[in-house]
PDB file of N, CA and C in Angstrom:
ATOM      1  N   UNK A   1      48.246 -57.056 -16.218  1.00  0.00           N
ATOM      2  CA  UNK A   1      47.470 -56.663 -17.366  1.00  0.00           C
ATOM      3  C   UNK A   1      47.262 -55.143 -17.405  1.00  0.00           C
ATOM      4  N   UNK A   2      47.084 -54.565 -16.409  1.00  0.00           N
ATOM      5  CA  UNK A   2      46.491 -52.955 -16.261  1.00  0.00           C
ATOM      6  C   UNK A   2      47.862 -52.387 -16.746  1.00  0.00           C
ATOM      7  N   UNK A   3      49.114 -52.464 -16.224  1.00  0.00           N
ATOM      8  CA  UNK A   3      50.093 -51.939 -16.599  1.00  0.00           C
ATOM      9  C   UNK A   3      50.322 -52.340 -17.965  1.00  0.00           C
ATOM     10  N   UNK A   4      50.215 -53.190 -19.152  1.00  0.00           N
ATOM     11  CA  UNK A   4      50.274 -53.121 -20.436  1.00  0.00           C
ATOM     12  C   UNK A   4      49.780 -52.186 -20.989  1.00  0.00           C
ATOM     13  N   UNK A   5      48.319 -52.747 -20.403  1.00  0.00           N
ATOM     14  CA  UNK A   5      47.471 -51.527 -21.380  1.00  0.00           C
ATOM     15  C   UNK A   5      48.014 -50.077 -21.169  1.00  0.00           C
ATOM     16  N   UNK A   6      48.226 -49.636 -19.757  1.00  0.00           N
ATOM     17  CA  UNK A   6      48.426 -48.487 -19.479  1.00  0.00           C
ATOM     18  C   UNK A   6      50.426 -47.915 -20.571  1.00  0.00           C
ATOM     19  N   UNK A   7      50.995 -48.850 -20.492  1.00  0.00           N
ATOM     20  CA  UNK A   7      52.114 -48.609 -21.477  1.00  0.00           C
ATOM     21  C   UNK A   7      52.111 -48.370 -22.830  1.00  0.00           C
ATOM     22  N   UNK A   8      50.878 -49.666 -23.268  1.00  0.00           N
ATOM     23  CA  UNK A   8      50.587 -49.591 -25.047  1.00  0.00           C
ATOM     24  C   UNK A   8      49.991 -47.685 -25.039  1.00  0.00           C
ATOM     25  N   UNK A   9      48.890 -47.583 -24.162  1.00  0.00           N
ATOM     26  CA  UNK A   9      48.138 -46.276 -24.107  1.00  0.00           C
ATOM     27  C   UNK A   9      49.175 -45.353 -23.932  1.00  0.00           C
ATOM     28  N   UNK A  10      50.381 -45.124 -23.107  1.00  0.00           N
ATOM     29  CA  UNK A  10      50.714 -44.085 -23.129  1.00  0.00           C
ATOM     30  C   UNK A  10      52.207 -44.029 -23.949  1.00  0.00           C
ATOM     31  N   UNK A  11      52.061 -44.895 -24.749  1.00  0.00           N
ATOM     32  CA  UNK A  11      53.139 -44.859 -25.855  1.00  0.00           C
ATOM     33  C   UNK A  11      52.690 -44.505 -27.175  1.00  0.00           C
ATOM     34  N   UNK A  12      50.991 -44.358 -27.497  1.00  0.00           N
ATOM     35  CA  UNK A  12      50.497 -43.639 -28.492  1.00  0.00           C
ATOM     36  C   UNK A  12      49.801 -42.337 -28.187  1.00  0.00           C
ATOM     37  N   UNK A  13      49.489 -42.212 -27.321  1.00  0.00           N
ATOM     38  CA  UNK A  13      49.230 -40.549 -26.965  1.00  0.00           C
ATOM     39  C   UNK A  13      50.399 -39.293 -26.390  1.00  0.00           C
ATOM     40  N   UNK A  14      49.466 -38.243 -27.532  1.00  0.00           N
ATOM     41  CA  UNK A  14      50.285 -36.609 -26.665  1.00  0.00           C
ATOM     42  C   UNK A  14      50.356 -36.698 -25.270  1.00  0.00           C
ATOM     43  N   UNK A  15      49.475 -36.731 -24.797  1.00  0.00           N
ATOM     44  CA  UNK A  15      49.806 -36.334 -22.837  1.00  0.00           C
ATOM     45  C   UNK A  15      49.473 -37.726 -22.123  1.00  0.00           C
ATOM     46  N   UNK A  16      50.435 -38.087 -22.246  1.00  0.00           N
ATOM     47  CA  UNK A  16      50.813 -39.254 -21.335  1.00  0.00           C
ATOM     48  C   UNK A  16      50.179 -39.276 -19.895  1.00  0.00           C
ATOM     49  N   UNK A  17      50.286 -38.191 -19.654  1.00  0.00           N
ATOM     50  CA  UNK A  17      49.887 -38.217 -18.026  1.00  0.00           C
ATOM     51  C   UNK A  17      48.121 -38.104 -18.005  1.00  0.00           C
ATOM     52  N   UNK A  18      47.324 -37.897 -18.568  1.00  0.00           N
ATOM     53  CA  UNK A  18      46.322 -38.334 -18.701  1.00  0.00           C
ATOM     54  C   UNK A  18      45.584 -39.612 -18.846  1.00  0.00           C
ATOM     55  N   UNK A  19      46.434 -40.613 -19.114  1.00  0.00           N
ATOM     56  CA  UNK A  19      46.389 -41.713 -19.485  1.00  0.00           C
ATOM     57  C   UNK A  19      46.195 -42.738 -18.484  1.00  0.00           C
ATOM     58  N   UNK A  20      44.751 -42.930 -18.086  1.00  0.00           N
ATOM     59  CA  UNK A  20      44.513 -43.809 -16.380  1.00  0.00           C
ATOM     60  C   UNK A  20      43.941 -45.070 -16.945  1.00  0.00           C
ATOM     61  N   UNK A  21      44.097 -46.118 -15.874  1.00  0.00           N
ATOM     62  CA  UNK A  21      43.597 -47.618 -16.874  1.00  0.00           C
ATOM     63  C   UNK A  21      43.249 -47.632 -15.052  1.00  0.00           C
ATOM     64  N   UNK A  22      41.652 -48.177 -14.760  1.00  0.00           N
ATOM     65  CA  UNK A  22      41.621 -48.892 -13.763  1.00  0.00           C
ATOM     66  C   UNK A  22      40.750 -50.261 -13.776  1.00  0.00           C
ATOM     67  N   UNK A  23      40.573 -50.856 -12.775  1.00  0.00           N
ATOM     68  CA  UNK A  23      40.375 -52.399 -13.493  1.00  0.00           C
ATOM     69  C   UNK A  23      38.763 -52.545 -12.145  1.00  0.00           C
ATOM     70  N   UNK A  24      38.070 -53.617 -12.715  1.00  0.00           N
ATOM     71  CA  UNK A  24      37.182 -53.897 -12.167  1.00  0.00           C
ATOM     72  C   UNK A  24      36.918 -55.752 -12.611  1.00  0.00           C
ATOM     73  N   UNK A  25      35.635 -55.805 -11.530  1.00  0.00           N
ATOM     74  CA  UNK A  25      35.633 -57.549 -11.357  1.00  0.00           C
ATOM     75  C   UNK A  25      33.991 -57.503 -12.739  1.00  0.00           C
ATOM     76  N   UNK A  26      33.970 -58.011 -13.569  1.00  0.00           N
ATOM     77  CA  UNK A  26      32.283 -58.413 -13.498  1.00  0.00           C
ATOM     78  C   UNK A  26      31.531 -59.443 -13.091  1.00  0.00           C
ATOM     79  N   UNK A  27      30.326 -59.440 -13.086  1.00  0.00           N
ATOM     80  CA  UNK A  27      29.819 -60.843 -12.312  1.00  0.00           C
ATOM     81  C   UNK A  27      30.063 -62.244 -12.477  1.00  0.00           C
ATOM     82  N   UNK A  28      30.449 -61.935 -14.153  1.00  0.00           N
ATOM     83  CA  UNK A  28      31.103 -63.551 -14.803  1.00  0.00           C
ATOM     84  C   UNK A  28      32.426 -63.679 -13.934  1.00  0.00           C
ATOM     85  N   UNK A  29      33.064 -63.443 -13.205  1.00  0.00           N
ATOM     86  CA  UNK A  29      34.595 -63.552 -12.805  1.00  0.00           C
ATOM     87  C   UNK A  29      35.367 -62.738 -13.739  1.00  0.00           C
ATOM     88  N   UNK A  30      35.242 -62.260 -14.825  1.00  0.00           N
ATOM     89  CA  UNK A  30      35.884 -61.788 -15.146  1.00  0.00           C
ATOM     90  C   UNK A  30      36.720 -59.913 -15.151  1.00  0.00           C
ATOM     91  N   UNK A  31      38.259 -59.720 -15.913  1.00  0.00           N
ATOM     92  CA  UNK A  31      38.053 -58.585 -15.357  1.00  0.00           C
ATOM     93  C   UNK A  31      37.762 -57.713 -16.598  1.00  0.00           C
ATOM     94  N   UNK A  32      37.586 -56.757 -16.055  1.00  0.00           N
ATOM     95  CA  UNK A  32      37.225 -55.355 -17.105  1.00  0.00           C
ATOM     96  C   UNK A  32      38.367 -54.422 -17.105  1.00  0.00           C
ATOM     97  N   UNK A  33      38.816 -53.942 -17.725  1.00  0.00           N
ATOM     98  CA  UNK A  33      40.035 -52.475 -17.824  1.00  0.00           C
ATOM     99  C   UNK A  33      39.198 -51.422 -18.341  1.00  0.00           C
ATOM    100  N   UNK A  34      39.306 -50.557 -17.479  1.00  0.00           N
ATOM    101  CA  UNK A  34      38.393 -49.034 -18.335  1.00  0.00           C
ATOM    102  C   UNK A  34      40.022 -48.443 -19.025  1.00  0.00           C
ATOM    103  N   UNK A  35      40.301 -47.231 -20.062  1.00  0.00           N
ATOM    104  CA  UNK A  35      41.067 -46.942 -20.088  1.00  0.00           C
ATOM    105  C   UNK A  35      40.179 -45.310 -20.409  1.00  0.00           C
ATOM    106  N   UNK A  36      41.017 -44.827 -19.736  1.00  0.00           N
ATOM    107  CA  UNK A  36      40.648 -43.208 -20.216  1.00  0.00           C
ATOM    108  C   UNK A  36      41.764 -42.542 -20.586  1.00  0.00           C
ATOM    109  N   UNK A  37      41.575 -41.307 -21.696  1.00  0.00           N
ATOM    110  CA  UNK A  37      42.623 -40.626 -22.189  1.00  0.00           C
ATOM    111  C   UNK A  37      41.879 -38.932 -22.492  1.00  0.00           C
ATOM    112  N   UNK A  38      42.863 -38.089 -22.408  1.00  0.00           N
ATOM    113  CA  UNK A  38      42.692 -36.858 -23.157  1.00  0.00           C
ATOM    114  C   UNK A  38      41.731 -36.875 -24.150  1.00  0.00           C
ATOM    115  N   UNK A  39      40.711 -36.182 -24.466  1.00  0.00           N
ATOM    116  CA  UNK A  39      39.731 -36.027 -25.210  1.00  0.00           C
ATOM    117  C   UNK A  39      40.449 -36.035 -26.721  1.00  0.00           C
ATOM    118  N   UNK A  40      41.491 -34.954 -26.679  1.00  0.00           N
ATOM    119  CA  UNK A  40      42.158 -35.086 -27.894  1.00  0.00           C
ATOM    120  C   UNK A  40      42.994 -36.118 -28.504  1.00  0.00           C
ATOM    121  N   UNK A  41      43.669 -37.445 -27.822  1.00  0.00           N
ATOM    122  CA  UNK A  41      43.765 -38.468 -27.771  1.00  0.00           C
ATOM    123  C   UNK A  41      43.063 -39.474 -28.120  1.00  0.00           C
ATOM    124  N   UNK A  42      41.985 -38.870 -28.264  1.00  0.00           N
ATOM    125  CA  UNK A  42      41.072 -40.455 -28.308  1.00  0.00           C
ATOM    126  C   UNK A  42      40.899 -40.863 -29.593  1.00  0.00           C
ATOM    127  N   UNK A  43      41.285 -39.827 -30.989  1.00  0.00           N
ATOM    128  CA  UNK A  43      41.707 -40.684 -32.091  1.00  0.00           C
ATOM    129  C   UNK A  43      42.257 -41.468 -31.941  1.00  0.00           C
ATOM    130  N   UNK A  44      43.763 -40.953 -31.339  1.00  0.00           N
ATOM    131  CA  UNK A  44      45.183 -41.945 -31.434  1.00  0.00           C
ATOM    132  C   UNK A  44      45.254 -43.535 -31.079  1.00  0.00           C
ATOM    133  N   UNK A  45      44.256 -43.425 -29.647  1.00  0.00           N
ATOM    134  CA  UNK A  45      43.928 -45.039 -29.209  1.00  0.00           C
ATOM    135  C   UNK A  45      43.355 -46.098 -29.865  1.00  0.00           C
ATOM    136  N   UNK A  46      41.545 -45.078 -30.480  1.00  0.00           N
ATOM    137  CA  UNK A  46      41.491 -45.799 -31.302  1.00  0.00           C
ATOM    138  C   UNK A  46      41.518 -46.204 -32.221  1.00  0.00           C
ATOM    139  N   UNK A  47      42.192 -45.595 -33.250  1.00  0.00           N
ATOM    140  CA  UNK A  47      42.598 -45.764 -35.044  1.00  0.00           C
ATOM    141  C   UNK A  47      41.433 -45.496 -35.892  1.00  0.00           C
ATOM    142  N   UNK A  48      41.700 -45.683 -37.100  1.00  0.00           N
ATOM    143  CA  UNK A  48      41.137 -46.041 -38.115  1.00  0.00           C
ATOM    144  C   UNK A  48      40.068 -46.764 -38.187  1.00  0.00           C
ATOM    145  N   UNK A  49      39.352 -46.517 -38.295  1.00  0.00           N
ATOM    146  CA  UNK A  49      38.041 -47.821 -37.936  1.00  0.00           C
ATOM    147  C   UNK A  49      38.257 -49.197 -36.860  1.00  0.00           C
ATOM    148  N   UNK A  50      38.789 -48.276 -35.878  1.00  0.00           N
ATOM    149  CA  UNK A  50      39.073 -48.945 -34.638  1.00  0.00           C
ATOM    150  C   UNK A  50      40.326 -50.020 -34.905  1.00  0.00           C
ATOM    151  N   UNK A  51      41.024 -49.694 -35.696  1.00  0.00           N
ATOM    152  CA  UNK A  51      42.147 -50.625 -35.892  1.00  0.00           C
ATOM    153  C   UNK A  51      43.475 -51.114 -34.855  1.00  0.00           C
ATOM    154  N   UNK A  52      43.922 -49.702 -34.293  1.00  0.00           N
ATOM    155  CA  UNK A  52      44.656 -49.677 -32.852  1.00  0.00           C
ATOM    156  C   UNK A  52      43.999 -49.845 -31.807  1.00  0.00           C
ATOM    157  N   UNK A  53      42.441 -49.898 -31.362  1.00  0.00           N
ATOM    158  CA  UNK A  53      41.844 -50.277 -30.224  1.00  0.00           C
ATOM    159  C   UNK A  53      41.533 -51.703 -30.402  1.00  0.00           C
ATOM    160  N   UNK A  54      41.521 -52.435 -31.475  1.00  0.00           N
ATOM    161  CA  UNK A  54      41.049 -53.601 -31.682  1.00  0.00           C
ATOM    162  C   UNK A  54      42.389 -54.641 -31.119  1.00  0.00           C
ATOM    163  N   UNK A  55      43.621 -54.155 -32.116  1.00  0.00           N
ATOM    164  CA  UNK A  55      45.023 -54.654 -31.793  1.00  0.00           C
ATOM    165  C   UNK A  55      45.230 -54.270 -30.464  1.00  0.00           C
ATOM    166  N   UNK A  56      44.998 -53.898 -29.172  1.00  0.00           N
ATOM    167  CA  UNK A  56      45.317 -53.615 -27.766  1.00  0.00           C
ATOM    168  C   UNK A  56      44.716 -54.905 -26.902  1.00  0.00           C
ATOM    169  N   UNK A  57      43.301 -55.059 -27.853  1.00  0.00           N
ATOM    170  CA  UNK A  57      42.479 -55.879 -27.363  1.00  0.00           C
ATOM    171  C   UNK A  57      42.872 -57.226 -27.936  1.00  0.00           C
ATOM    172  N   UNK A  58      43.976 -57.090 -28.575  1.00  0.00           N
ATOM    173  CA  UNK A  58      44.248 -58.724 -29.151  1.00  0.00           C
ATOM    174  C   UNK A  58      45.341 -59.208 -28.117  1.00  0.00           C
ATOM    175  N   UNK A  59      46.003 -58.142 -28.236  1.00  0.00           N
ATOM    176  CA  UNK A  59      47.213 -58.343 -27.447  1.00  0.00           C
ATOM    177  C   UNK A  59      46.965 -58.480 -25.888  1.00  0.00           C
ATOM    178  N   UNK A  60      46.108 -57.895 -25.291  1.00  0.00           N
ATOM    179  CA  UNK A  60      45.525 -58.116 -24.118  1.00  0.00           C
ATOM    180  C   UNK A  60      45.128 -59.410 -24.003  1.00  0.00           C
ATOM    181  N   UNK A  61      44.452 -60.065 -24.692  1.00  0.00           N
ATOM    182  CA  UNK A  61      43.402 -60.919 -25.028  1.00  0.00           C
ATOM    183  C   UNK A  61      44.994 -62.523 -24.468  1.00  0.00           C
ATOM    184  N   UNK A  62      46.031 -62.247 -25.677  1.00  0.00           N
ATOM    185  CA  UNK A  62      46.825 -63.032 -25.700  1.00  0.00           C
ATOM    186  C   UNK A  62      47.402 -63.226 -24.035  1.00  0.00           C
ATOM    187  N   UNK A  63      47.999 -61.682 -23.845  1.00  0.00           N
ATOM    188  CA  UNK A  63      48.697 -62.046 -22.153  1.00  0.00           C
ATOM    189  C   UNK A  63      47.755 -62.448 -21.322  1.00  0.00           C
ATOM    190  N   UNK A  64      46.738 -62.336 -21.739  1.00  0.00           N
ATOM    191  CA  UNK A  64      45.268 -62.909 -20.245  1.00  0.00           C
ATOM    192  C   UNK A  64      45.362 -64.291 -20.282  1.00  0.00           C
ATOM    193  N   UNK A  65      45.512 -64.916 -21.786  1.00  0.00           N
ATOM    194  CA  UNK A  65      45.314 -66.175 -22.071  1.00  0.00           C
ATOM    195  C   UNK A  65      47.055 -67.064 -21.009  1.00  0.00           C
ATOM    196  N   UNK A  66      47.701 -66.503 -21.229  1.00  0.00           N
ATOM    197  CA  UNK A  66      48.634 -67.097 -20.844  1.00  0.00           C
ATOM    198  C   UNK A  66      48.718 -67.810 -19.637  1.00  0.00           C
ATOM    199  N   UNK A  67      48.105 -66.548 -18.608  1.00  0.00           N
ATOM    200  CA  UNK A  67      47.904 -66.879 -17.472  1.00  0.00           C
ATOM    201  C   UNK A  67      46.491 -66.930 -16.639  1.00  0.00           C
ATOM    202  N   UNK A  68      45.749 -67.472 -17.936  1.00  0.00           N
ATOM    203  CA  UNK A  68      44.671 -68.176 -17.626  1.00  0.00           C
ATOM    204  C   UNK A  68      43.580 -67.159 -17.045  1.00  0.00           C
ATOM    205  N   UNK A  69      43.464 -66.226 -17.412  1.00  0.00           N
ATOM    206  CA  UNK A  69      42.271 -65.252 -17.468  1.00  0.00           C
ATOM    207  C   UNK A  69      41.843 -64.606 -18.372  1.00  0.00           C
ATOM    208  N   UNK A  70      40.413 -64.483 -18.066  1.00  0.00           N
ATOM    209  CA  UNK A  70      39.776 -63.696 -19.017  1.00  0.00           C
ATOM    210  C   UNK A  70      39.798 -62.138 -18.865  1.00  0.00           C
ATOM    211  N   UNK A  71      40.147 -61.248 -19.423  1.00  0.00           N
ATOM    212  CA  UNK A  71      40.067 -59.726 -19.582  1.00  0.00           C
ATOM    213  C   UNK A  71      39.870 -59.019 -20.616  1.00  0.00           C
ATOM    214  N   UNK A  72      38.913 -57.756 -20.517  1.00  0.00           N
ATOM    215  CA  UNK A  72      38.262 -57.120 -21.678  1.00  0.00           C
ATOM    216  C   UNK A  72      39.076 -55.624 -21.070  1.00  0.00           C
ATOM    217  N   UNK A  73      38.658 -54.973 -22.281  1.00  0.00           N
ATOM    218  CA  UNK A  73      39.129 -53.715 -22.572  1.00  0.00           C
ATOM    219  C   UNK A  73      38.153 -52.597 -23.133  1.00  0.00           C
ATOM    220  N   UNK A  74      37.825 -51.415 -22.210  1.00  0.00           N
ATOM    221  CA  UNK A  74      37.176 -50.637 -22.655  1.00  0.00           C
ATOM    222  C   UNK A  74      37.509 -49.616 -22.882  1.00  0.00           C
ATOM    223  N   UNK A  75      37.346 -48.066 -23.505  1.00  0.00           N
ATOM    224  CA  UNK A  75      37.868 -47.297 -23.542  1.00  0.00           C
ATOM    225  C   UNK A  75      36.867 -46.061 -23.006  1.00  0.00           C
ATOM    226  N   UNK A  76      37.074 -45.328 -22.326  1.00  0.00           N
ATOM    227  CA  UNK A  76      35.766 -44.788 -22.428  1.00  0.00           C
ATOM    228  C   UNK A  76      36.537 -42.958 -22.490  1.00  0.00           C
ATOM    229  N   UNK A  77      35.405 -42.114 -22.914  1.00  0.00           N
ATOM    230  CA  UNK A  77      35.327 -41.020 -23.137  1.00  0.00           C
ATOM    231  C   UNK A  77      35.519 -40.111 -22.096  1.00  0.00           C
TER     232      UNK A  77
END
């Protein structure tokens, strides 16, 4: 899962190499993805009234389901 996100993320941003996804447990069992990017980037991730951060989170949503986990997606600043 971390490596998707980290591909979708650095296939829409300028500096790629800024682009870190690390993952954590929460108390529900479930996992969390932080994703961080370039300050100037952080349109690109998240769109239009969050339209490309929403679609990351669908698509995430789908590969978790497959193999039977739950995972969220955050983005942070």
């Amino acid at each position: 899962m971390k490596e998707l996100v980290e591909h979708m993320a650095k296939s829409l941003v300028n500096h790629p190499e800024a682009a870190t996804v690390s993952e954590r447990e929460t108390e529900d069992g479930e996992t969390e993805l932080l994703l961080k990017v370039a300050p100037e980037d952080m349109g690109k991730v998240i769109g239009k009234q969050g339209r490309i951060a929403k679609a990351m989170r669908v698509v995430l949503k789908a590969a978790a389901a497959r193999e039977g986990k739950k995972v969220n997606l955050e983005i942070e600043e």
